[in-house]
N, C-alpha and C. Protein backbone atom coordinates (compact mmCIF):
# COMPACT_ATOMS: atom_id res chain seq x y z
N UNK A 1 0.85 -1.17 0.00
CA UNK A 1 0.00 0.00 0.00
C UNK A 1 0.90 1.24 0.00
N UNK A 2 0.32 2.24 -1.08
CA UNK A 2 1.64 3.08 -0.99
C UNK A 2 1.28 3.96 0.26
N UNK A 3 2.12 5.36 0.66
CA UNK A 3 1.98 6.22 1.61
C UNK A 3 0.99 6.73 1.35
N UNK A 4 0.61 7.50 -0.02
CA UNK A 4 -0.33 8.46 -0.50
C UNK A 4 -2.07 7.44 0.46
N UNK A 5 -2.31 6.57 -0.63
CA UNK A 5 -3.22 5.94 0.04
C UNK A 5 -3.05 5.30 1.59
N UNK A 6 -2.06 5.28 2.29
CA UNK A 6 -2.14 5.16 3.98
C UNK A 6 -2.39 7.13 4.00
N UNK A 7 -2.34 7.59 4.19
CA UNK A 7 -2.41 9.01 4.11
C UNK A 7 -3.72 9.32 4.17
N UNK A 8 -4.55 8.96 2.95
CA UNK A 8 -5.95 9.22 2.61
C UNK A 8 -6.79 8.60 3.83
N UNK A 9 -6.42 7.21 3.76
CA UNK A 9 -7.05 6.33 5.37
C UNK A 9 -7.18 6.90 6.31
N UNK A 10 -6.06 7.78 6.75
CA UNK A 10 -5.48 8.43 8.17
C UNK A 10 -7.00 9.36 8.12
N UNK A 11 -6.43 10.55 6.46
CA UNK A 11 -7.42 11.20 6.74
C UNK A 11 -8.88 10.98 7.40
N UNK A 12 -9.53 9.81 6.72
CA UNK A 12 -10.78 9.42 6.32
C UNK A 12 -11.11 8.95 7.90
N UNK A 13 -10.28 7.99 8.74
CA UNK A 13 -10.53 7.63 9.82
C UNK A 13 -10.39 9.26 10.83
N UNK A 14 -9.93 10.15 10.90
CA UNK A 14 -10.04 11.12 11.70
C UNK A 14 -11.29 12.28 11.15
N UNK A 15 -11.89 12.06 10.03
CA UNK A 15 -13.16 12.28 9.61
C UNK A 15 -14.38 11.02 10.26
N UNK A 16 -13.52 10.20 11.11
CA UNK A 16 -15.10 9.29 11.26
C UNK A 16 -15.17 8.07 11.12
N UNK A 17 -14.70 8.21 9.75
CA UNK A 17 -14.57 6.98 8.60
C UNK A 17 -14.42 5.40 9.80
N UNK A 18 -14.90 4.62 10.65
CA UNK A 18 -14.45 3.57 10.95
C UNK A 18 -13.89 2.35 10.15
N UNK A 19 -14.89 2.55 8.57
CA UNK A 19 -13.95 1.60 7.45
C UNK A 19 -12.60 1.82 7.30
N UNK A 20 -12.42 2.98 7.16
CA UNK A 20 -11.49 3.77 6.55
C UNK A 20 -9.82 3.08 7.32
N UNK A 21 -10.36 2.67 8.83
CA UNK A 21 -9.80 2.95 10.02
C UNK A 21 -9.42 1.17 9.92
N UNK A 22 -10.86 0.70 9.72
CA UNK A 22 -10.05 -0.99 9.84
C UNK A 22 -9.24 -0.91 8.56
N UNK A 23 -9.47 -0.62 7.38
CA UNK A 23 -8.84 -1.01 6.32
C UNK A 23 -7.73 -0.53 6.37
N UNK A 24 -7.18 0.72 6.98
CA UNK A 24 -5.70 1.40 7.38
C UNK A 24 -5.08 -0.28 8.53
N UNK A 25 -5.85 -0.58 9.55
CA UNK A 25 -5.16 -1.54 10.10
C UNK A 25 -4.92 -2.57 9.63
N UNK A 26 -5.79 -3.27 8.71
CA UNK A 26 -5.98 -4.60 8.26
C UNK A 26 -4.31 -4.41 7.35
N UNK A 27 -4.70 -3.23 6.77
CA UNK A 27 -3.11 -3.13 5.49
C UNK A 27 -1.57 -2.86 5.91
N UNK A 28 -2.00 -2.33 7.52
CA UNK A 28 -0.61 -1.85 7.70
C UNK A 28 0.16 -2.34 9.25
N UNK A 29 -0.87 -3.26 9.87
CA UNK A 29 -0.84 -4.03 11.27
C UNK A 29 0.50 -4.85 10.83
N UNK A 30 0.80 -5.94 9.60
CA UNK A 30 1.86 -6.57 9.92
C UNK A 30 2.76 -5.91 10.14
N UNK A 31 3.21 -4.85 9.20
CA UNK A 31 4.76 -4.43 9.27
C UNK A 31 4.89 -3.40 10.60
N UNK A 32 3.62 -3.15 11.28
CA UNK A 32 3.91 -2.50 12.68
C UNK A 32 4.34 -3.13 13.59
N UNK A 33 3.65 -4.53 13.22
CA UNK A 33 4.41 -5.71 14.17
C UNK A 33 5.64 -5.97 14.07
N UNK A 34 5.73 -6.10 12.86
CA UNK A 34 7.51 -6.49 12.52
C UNK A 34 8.34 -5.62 12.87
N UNK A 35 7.91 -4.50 13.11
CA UNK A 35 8.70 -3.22 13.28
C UNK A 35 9.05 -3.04 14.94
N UNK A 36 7.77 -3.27 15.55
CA UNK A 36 7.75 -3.12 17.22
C UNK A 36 8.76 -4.49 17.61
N UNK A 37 8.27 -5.44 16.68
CA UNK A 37 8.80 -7.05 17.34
C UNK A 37 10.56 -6.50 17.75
N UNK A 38 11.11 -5.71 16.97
CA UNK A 38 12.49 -5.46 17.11
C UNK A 38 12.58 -4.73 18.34
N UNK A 39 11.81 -4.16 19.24
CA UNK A 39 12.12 -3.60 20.22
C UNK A 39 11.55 -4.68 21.56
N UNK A 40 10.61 -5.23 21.20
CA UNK A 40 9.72 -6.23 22.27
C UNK A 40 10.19 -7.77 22.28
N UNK A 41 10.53 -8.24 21.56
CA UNK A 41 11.47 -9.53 21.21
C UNK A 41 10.57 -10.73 21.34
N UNK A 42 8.91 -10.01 22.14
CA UNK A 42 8.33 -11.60 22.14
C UNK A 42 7.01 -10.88 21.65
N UNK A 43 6.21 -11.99 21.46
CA UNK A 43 4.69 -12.26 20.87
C UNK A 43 4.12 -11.26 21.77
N UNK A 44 3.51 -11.56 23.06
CA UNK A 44 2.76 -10.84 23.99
C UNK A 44 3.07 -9.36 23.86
N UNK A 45 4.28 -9.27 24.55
CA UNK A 45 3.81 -7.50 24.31
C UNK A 45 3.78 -6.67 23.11
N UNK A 46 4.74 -7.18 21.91
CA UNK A 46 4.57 -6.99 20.90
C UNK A 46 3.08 -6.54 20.47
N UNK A 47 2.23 -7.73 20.50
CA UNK A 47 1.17 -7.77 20.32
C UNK A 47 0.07 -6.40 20.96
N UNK A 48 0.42 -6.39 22.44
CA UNK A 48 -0.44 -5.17 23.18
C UNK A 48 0.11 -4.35 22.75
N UNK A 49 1.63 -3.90 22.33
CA UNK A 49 2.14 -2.49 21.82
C UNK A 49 1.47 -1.84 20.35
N UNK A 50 0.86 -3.16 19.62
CA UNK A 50 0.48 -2.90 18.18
C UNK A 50 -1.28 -2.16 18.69
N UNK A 51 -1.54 -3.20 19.56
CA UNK A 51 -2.86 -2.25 20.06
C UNK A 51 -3.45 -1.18 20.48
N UNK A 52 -1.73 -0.97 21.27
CA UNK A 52 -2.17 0.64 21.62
C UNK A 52 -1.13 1.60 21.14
N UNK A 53 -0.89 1.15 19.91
CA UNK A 53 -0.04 2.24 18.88
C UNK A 53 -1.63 2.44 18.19
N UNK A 54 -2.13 1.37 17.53
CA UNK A 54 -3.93 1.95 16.66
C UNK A 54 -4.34 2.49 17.69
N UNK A 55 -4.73 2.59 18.76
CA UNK A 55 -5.29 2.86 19.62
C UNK A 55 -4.82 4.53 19.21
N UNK A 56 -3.86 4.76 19.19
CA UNK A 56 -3.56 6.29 19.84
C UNK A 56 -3.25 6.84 17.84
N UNK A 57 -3.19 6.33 17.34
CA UNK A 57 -3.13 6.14 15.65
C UNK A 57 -4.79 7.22 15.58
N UNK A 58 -5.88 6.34 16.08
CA UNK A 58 -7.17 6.64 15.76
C UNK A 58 -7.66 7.56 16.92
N UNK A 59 -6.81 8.18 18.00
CA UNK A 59 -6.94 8.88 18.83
C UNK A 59 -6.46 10.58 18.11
N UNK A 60 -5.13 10.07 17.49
CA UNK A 60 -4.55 11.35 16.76
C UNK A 60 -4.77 11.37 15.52
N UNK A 61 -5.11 10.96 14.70
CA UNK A 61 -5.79 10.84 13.47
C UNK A 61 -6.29 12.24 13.45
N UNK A 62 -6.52 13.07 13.91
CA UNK A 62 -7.37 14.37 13.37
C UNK A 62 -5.96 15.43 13.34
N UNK A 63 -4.85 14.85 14.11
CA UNK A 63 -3.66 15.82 14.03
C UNK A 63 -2.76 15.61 13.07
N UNK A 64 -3.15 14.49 12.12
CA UNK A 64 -2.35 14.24 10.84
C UNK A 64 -2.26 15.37 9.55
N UNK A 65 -1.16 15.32 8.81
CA UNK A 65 -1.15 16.58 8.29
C UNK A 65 -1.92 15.43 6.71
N UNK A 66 -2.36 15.77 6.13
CA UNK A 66 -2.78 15.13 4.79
C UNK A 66 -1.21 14.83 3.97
N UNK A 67 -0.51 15.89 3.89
CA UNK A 67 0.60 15.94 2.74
C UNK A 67 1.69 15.01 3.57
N UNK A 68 1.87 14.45 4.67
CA UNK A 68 2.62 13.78 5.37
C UNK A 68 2.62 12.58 5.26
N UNK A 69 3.87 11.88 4.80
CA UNK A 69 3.74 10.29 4.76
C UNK A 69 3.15 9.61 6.01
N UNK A 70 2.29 8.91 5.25
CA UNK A 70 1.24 7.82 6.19
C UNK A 70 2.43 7.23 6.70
N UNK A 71 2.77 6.09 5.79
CA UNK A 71 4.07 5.51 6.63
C UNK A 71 4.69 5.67 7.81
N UNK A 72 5.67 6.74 7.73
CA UNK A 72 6.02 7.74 8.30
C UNK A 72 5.69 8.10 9.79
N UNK A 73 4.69 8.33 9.82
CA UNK A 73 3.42 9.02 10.74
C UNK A 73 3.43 7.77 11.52
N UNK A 74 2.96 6.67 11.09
CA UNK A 74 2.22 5.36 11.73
C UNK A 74 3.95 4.57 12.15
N UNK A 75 4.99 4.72 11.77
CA UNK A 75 5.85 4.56 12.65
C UNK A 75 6.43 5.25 13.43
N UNK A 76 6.47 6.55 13.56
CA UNK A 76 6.95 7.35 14.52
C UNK A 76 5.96 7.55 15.33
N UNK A 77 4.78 7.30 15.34
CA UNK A 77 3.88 7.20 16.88
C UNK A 77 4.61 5.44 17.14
N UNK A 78 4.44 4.26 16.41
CA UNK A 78 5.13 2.79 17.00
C UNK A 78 6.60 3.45 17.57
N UNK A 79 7.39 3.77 17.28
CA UNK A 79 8.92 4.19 17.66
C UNK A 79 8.63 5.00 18.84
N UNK A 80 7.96 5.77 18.81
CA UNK A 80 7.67 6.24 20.98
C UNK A 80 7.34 5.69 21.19
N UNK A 81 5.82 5.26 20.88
CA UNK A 81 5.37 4.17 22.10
C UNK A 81 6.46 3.15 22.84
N UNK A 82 7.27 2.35 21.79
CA UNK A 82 8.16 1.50 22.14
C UNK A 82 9.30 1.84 23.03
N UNK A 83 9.34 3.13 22.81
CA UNK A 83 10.95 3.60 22.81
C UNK A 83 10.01 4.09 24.77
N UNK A 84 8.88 4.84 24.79
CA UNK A 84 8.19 5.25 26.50
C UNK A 84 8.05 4.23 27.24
N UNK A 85 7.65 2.78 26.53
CA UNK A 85 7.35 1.58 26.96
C UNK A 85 8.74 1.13 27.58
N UNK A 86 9.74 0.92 27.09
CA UNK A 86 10.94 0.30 27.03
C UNK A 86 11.88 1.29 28.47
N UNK A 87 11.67 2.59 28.16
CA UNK A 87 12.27 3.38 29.32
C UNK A 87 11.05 3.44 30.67
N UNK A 88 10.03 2.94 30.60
CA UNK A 88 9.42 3.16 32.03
C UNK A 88 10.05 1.73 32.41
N UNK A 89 10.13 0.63 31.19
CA UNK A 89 9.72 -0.57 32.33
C UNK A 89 11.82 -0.67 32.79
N UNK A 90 12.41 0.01 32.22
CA UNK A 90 13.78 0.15 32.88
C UNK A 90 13.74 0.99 34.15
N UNK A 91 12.93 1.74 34.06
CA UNK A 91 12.93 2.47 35.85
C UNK A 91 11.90 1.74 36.80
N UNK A 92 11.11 0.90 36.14
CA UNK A 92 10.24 -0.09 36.69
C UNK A 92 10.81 -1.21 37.44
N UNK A 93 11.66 -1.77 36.97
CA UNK A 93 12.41 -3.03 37.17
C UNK A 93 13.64 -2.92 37.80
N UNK A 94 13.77 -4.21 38.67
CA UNK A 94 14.68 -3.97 39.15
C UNK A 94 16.28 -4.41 38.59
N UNK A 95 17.52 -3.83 38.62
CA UNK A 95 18.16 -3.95 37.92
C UNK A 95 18.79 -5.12 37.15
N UNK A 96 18.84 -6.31 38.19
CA UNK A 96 18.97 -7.64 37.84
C UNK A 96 17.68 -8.21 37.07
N UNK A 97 16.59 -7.77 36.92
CA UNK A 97 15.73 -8.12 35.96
C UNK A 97 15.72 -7.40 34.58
N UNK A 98 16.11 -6.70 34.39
CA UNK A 98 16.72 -5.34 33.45
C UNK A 98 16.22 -6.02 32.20
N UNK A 99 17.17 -7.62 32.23
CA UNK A 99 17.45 -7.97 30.97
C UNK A 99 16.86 -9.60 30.52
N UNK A 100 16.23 -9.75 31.58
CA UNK A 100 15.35 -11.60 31.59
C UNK A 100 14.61 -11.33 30.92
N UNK A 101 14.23 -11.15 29.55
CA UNK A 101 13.23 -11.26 28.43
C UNK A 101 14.62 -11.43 27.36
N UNK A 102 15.45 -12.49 26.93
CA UNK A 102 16.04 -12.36 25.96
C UNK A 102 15.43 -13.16 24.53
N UNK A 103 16.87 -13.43 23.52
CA UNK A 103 15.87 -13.56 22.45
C UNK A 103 15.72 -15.23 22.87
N UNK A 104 16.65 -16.18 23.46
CA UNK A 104 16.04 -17.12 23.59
C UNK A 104 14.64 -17.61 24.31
N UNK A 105 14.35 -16.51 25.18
CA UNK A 105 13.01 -16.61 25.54
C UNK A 105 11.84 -16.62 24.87
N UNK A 106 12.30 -16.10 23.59
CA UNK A 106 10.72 -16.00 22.34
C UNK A 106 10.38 -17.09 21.64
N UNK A 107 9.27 -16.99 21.18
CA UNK A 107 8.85 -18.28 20.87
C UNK A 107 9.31 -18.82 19.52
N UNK A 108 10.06 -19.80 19.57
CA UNK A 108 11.18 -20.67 18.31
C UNK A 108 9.92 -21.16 17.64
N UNK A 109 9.59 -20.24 16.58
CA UNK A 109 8.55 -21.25 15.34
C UNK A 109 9.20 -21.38 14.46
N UNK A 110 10.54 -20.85 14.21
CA UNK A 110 10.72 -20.87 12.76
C UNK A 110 10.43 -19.98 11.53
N UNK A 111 9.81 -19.02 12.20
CA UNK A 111 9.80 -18.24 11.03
C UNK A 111 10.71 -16.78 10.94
N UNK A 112 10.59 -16.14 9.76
CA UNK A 112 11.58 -14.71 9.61
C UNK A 112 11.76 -14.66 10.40
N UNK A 113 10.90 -13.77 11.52
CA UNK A 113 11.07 -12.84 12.69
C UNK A 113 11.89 -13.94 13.52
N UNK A 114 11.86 -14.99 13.73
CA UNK A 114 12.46 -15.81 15.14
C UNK A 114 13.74 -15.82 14.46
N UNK A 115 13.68 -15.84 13.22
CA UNK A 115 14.88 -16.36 12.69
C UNK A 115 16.41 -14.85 12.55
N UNK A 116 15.41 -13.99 12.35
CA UNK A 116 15.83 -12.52 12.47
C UNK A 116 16.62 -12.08 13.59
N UNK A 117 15.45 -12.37 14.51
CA UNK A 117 16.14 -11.78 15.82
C UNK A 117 17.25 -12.68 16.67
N UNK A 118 17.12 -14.25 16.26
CA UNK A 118 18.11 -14.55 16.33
C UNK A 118 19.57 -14.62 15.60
N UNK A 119 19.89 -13.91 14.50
CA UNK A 119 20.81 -13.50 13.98
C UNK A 119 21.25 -12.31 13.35
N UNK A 120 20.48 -11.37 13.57
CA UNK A 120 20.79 -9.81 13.14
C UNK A 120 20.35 -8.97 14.54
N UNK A 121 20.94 -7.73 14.61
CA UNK A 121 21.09 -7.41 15.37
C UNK A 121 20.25 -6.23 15.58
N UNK A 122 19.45 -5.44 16.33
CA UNK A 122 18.13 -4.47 16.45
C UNK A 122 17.99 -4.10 15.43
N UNK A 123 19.17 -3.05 15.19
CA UNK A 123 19.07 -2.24 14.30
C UNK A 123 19.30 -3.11 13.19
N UNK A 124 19.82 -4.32 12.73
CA UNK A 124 19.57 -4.63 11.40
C UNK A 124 18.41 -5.31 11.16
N UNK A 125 17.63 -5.39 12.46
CA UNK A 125 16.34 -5.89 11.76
C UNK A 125 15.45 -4.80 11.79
N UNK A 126 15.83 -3.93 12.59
CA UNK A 126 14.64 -2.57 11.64
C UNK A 126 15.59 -2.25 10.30
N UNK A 127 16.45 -2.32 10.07
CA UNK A 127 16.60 -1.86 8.69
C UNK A 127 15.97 -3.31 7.67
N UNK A 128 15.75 -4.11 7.83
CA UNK A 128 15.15 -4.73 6.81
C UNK A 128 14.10 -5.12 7.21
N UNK A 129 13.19 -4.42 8.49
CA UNK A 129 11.74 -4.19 8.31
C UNK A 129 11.27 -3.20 7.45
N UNK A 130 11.93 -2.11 7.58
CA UNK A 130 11.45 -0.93 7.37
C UNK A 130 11.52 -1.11 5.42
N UNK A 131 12.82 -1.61 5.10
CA UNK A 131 12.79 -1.50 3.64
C UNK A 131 12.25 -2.27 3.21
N UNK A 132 12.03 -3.94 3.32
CA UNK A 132 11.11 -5.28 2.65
C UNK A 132 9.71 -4.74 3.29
N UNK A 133 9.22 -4.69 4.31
CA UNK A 133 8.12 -4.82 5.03
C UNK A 133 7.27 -3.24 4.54
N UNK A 134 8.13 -2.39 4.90
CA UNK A 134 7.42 -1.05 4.69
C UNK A 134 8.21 -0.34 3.42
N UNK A 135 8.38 -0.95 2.67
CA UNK A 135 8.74 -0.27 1.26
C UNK A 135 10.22 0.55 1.31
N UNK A 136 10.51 1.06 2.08
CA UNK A 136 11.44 2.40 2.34
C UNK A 136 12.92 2.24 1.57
N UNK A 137 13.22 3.31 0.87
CA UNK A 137 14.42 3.13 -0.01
C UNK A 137 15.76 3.59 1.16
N UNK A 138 16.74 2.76 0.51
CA UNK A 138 17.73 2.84 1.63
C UNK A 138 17.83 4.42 2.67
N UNK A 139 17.81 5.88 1.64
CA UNK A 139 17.90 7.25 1.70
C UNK A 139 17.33 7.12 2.79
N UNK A 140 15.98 7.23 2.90
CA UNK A 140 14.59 7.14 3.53
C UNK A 140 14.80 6.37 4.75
N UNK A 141 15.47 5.43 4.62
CA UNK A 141 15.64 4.98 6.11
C UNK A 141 16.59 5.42 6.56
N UNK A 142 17.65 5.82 6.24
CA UNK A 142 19.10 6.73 6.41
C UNK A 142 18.66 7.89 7.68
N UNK A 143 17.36 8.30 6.75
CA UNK A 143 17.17 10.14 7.63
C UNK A 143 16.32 9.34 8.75
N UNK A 144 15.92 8.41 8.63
CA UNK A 144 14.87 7.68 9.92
C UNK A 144 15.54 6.89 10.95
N UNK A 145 16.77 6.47 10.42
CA UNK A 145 17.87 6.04 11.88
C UNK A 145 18.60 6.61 11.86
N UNK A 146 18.77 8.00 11.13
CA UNK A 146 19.93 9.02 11.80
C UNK A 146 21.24 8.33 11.11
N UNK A 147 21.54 7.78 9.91
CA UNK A 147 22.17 7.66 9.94
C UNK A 147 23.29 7.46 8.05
N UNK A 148 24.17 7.54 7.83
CA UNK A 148 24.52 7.35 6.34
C UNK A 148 23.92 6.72 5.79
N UNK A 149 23.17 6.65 3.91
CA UNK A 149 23.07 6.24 3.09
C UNK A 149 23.55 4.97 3.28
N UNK A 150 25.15 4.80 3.04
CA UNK A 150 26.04 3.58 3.03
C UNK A 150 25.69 3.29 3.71
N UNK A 151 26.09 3.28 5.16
CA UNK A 151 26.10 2.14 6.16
C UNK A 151 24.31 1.44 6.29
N UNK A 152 23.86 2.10 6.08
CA UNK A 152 22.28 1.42 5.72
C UNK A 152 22.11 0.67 4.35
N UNK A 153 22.79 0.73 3.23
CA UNK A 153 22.86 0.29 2.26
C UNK A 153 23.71 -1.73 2.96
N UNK A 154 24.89 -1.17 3.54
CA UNK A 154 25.95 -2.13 3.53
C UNK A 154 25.14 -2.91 4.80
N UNK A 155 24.53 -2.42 5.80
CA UNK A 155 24.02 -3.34 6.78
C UNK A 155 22.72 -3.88 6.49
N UNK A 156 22.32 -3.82 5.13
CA UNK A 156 20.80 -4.40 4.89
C UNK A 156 21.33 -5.30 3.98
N UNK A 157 22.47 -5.15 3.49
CA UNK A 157 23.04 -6.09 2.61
C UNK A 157 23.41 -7.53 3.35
N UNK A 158 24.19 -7.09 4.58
CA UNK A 158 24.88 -8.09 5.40
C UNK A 158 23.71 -8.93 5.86
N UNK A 159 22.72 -8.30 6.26
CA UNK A 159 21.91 -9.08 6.97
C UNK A 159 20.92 -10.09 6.35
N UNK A 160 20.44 -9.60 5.07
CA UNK A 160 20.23 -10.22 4.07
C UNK A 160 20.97 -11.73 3.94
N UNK A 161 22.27 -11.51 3.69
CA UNK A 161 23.20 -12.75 3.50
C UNK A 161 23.51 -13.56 5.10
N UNK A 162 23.10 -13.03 6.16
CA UNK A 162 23.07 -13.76 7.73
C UNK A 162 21.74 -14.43 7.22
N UNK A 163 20.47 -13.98 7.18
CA UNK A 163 19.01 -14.20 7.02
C UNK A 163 19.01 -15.45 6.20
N UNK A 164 19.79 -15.29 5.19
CA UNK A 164 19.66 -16.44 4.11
C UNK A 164 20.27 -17.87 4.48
N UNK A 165 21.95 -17.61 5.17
CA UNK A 165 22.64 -18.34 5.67
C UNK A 165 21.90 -19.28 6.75
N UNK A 166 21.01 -18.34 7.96
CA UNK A 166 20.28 -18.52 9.28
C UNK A 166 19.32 -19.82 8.49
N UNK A 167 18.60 -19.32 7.50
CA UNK A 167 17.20 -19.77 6.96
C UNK A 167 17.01 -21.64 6.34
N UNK A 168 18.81 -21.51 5.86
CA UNK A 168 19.13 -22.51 5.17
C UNK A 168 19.30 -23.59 5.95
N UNK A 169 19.79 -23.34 7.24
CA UNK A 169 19.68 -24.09 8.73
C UNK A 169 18.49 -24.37 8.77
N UNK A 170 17.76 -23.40 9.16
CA UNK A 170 16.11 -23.94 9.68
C UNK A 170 15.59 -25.13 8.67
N UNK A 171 15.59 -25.09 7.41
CA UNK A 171 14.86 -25.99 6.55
C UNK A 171 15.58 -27.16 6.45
């Protein structure tokens, strides 16, 4: 789905639109998942974080600019949520618990994501969420992790060839 039409959705659901609103989720729920999964590492909260990213998606929906990538928009409300979520439950917890959710704790099905997070590293699996999952040309994700062209070019490359290597194991 391109941005333009996530854009129009946004609009249409902060006009009212409740179609407007499932069909924005129905089209754009996986790759929010895939996107959060890199900060949450398991099913469960993953899952409640995707709920109350729409949640606050269809809360702010009337503060969307029209000319603003949908995309865009619908991950940088997921990227706080995750990023407020992640720093309360560090002042929440106590320090020796800090870190008992690792990746062997998630659930081993076998697929991408298990297979992902067990061999690429945060940031290389948001860089090849963001570009396979949510379209985004290397540039585009560059200005969205702050960071060079290249090294986003060369670490979506690498991970690619871990992913494939990882994958060839599993089967």
């Amino acid at each position: 789905m391109s941005a333009n039409e996530i854009a129009r959705l946004i609009s249409l659901a902060a006009d009212g639109d409740n179609e407007a609103f499932k069909k924005l989720y129905v089209k754009t729920a996986r790759g929010v998942y895939a996107f959060l999964r890199t900060y949450f590492h398991n099913h469960f909260d993953t899952e409640d974080a995707v709920q109350t990213v729409y949640l606050k998606i269809k809360q702010n929906a009337d503060k969307f600019k029209p000319r603003t990538n949908g995309r865009a928009w619908i991950l940088q409300i997921a990227k706080n949520h995750a990023l407020d979520v992640l720093r309360k439950e560090r002042y929440d917890r106590p320090l020796e618990d800090a870190h008992a959710v690792s990746v062997d704790d998630t659930h081993s099905d076998g697929t991408v994501i298990s297979v992902m997070q067990k061999v690429l590293s945060e940031e290389e699996q948001r860089i090849v969420t963001l570009h396979v999952l949510w379209g985004y040309k290397h540039r585009e994700i560059a200005e969205i992790m702050e960071m060079p062209t290249g090294t986003v070019t060369s670490k979506y490359k690498r991970s690619v060839e871990k992913l494939k290597n990882a994958l060839k194991e599993v089967r």
